[in-house]
Protein backbone atom coordinates (compact mmCIF):
# COMPACT_ATOMS: atom_id res chain seq x y z
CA UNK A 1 -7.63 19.70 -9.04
CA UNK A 2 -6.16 19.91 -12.80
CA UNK A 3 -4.31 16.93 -13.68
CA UNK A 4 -0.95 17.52 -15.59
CA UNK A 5 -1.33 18.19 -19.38
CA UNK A 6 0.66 15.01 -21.16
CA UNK A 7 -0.77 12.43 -18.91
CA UNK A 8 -1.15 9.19 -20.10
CA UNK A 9 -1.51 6.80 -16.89
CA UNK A 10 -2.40 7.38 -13.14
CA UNK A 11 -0.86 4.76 -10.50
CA UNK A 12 -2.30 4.03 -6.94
CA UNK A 13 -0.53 3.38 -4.07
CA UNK A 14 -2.67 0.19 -2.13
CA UNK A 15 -2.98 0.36 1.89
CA UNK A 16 -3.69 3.34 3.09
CA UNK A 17 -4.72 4.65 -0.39
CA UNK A 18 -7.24 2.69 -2.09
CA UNK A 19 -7.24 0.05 0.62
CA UNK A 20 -7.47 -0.20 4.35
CA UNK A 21 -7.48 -3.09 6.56
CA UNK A 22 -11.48 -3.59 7.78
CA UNK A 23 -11.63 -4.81 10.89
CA UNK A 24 -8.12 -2.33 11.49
CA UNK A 25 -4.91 -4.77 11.80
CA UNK A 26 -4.95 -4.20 15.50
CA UNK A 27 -8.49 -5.57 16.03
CA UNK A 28 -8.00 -8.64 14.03
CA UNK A 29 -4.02 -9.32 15.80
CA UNK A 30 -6.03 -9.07 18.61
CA UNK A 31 -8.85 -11.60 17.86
CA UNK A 32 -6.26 -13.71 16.41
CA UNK A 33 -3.66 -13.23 19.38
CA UNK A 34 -6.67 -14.50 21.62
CA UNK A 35 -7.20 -17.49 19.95
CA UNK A 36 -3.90 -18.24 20.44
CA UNK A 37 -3.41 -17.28 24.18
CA UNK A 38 -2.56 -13.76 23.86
CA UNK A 39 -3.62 -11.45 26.82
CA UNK A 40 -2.88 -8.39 24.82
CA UNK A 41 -5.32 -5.24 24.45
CA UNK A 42 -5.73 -4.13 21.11
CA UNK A 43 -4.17 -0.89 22.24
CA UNK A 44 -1.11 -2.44 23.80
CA UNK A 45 -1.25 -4.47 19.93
CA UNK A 46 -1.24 -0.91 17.87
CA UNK A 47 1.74 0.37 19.58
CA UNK A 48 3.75 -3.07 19.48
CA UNK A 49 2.94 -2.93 15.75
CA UNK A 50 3.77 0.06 14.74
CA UNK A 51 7.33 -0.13 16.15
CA UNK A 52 7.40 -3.56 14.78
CA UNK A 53 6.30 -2.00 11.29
CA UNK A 54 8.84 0.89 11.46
CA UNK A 55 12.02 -1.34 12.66
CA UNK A 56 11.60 -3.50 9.46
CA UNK A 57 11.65 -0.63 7.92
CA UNK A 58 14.55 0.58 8.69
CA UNK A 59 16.21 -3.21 8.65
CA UNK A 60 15.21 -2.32 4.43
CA UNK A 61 16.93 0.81 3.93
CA UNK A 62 19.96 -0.25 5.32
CA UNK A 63 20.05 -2.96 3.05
CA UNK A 64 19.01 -1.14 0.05
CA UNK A 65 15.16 -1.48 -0.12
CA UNK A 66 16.21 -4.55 -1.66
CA UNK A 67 13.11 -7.61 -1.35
CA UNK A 68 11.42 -10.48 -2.64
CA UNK A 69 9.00 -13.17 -1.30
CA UNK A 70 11.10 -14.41 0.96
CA UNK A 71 11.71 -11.38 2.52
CA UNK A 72 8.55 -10.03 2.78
CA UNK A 73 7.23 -13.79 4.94
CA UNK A 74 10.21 -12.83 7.12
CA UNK A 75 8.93 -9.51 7.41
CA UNK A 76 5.95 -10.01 8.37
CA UNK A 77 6.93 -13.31 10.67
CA UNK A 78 9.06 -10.68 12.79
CA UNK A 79 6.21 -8.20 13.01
CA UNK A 80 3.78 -11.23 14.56
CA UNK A 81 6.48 -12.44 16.69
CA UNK A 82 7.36 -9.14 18.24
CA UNK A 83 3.47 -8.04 18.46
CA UNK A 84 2.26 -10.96 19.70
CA UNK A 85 5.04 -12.56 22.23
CA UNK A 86 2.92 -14.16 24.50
CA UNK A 87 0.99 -16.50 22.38
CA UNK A 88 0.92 -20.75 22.64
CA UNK A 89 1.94 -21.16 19.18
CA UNK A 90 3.65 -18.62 17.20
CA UNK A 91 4.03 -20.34 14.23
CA UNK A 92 0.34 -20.91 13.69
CA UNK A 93 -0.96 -17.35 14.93
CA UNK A 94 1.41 -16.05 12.03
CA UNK A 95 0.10 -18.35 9.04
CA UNK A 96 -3.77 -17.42 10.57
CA UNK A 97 -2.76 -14.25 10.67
CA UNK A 98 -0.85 -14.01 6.79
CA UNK A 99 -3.89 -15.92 5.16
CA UNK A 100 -6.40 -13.28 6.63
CA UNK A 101 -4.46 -10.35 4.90
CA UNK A 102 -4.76 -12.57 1.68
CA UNK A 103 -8.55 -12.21 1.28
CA UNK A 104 -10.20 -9.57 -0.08
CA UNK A 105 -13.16 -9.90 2.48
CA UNK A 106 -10.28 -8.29 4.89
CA UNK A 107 -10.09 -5.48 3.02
CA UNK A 108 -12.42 -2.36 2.10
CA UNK A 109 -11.77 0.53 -0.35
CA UNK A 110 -11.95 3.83 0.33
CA UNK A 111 -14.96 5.92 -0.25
CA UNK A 112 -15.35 6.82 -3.86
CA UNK A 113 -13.00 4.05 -5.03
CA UNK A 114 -15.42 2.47 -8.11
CA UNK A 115 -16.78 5.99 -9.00
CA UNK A 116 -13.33 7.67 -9.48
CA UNK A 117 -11.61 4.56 -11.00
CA UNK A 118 -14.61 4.14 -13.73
CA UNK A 119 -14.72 8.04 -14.72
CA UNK A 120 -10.67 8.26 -14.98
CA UNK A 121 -10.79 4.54 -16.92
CA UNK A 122 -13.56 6.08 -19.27
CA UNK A 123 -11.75 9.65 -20.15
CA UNK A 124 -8.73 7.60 -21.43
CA UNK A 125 -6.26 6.97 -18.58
CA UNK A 126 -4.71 3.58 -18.01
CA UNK A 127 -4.90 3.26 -14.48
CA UNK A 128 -2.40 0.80 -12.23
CA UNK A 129 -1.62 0.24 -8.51
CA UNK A 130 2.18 -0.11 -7.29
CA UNK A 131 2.47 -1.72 -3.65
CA UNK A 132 4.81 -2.21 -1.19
CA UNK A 133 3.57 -5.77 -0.94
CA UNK A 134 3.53 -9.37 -1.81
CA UNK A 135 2.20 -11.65 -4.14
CA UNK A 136 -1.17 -11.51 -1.77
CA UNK A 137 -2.04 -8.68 -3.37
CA UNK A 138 -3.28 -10.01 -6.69
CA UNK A 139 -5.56 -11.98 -5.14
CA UNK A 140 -6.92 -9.07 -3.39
CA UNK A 141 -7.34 -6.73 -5.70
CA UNK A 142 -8.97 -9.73 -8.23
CA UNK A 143 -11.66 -10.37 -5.42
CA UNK A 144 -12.98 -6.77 -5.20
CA UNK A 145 -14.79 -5.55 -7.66
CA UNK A 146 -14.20 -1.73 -6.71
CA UNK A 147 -10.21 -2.51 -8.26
CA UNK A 148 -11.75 -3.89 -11.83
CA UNK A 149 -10.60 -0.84 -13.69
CA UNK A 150 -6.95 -1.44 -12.58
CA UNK A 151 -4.99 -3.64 -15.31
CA UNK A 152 -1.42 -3.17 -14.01
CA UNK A 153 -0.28 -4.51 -10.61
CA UNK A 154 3.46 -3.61 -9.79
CA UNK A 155 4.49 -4.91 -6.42
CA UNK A 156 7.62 -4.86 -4.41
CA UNK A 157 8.16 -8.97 -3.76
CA UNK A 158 7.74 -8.96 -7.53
CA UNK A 159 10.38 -6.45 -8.96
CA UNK A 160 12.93 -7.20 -6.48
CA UNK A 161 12.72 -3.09 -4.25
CA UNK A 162 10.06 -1.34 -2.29
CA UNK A 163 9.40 2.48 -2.64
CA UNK A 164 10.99 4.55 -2.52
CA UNK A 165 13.91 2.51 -4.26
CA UNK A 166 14.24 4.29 -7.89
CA UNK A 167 14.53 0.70 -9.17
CA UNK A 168 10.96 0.58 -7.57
CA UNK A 169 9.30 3.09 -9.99
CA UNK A 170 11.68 2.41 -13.44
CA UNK A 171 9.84 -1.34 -12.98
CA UNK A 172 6.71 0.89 -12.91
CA UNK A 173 7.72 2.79 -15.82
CA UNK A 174 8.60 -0.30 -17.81
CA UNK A 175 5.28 -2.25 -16.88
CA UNK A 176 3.26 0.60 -18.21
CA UNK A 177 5.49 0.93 -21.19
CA UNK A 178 5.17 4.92 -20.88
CA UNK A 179 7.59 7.59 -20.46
CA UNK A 180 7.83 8.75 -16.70
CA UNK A 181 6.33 11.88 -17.66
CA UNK A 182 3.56 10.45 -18.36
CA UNK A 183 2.64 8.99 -15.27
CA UNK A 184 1.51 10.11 -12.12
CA UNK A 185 1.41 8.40 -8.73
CA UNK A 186 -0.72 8.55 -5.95
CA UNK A 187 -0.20 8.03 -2.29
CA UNK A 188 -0.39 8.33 1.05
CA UNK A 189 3.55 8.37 1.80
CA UNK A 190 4.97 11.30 2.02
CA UNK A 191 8.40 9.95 1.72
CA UNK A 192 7.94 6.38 -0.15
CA UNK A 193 4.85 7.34 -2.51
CA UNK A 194 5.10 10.99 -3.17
CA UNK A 195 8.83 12.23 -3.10
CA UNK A 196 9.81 8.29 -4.58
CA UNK A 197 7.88 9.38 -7.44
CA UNK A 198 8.88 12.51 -7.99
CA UNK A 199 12.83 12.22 -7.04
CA UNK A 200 12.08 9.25 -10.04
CA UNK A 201 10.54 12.09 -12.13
CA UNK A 202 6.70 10.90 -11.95
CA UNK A 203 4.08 13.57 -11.25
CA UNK A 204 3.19 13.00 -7.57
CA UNK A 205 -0.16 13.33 -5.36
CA UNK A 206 0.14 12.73 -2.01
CA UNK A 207 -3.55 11.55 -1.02
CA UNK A 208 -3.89 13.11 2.44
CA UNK A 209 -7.51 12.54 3.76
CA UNK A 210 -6.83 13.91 7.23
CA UNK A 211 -4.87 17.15 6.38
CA UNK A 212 -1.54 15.99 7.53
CA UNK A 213 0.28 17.69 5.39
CA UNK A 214 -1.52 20.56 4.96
CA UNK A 215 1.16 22.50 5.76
CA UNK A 216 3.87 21.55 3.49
CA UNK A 217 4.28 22.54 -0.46
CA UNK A 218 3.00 19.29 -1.67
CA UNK A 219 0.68 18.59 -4.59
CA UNK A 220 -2.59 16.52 -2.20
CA UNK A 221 -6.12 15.85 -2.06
CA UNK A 222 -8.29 15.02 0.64
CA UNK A 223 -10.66 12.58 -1.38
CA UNK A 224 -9.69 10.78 -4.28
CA UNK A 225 -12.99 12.53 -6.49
CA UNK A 226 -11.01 15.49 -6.54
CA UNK A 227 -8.77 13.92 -9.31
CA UNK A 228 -12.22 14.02 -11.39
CA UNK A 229 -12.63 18.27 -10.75
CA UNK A 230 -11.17 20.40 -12.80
């Protein structure tokens, strides 16, 4: 694809983007759940989680997308809890569980990660990654060497909203130091990555490896080396 004339900087989305859970968070709620006294199947574990996931969710847009650390341990505290009800000790399944997700061994990036990172660092763009996350992420994203290119980390416990909160993306703007039309973002959200950005007035990819959205009049790629053709 052609990239828009006047760029300056390209931004990443992080899970589901240029990172993914590996083993999937179901597999390793379930290992963990186990230890723990959990009887749950991981099946049973991916539907409990992603209700869980979408209820706090919606508990953040009704109160503004509005977050900071705080918020984000209690977020994730309720998704445990309400995934994993049946354990011995919920306290300790949840810290097991939020130290895994702080590693970067629990991650892996997707295919063509490094490659498309180093070509887009070398023609000239600054390249950054803006997360719905916490402060686990810089720790990540230091420990894999696939993520060197990326110099600017914006994340959600940081700045005070998650996507796709406008004050989200003006931190982005002001991190970067470069005018919004400069910038383009690229996720796998429709509604927090891609029309976030662009109600902001970023230029907006949605990264849509399985053809979701194939359909709709979106901007997308199925691989992230497309941003390199053209």
């Amino acid at each position: 694809m052609r990239l828009p004339e006047g760029l300056q900087a390209i931004v990443f989305d992080a899970v589901g983007t240029l990172l993914h859970p590996e083993p999937p968070a179901p597999f390793v709620y379930a290992a963990v759940g186990q230890r723990h006294g959990s009887r749950l199947s991981t099946a049973d574990i991916a539907i409990r989680f992603k209700a869980a996931f979408q209820d706090e969710d919606e508990f953040d847009r009704r109160h503004g997308l509005r977050t900071d650390e705080c918020r984000e341990v209690e977020r994730w505290r309720h998704i445990v809890s309400r995934v994993l009800d049946d354990v011995t000790d919920p306290e300790a399944c949840f810290q097991e569980l939020f130290d895994h997700f702080s590693r970067p061994a629990a991650w892996q990036c997707t295919s063509g990660t490094a490659e498309t990172l180093a070509a887009l660092a070398a023609r000239g763009y600054v390249l950054g990654m803006a997360s719905n996350y916490d402060r686990r992420l810089r720790s990540v994203v230091a420990g894999l060497p696939a993520l060197h290119s990326i110099h600017h980390l914006v994340i959600s416990s940081e700045v005070g909203h998650r996507k796709p909160a406008a004050e989200f993306f003006q931190a982005l703007e002001q991190t970067l130091a470069l005018p919004a039309a400069g910038i383009l973002f690229v996720g796998d959200d429709l509604a927090n990555d891609y029309q976030g950005a662009q109600a902001y007035g970023l230029a907006a990819l949605l990264y849509d490896p399985a053809g979701h959205h194939a359909g709709r009049p979106v901007q997308r790629v199925g691989q992230l080396g497309e941003l390199l053709m053209g």
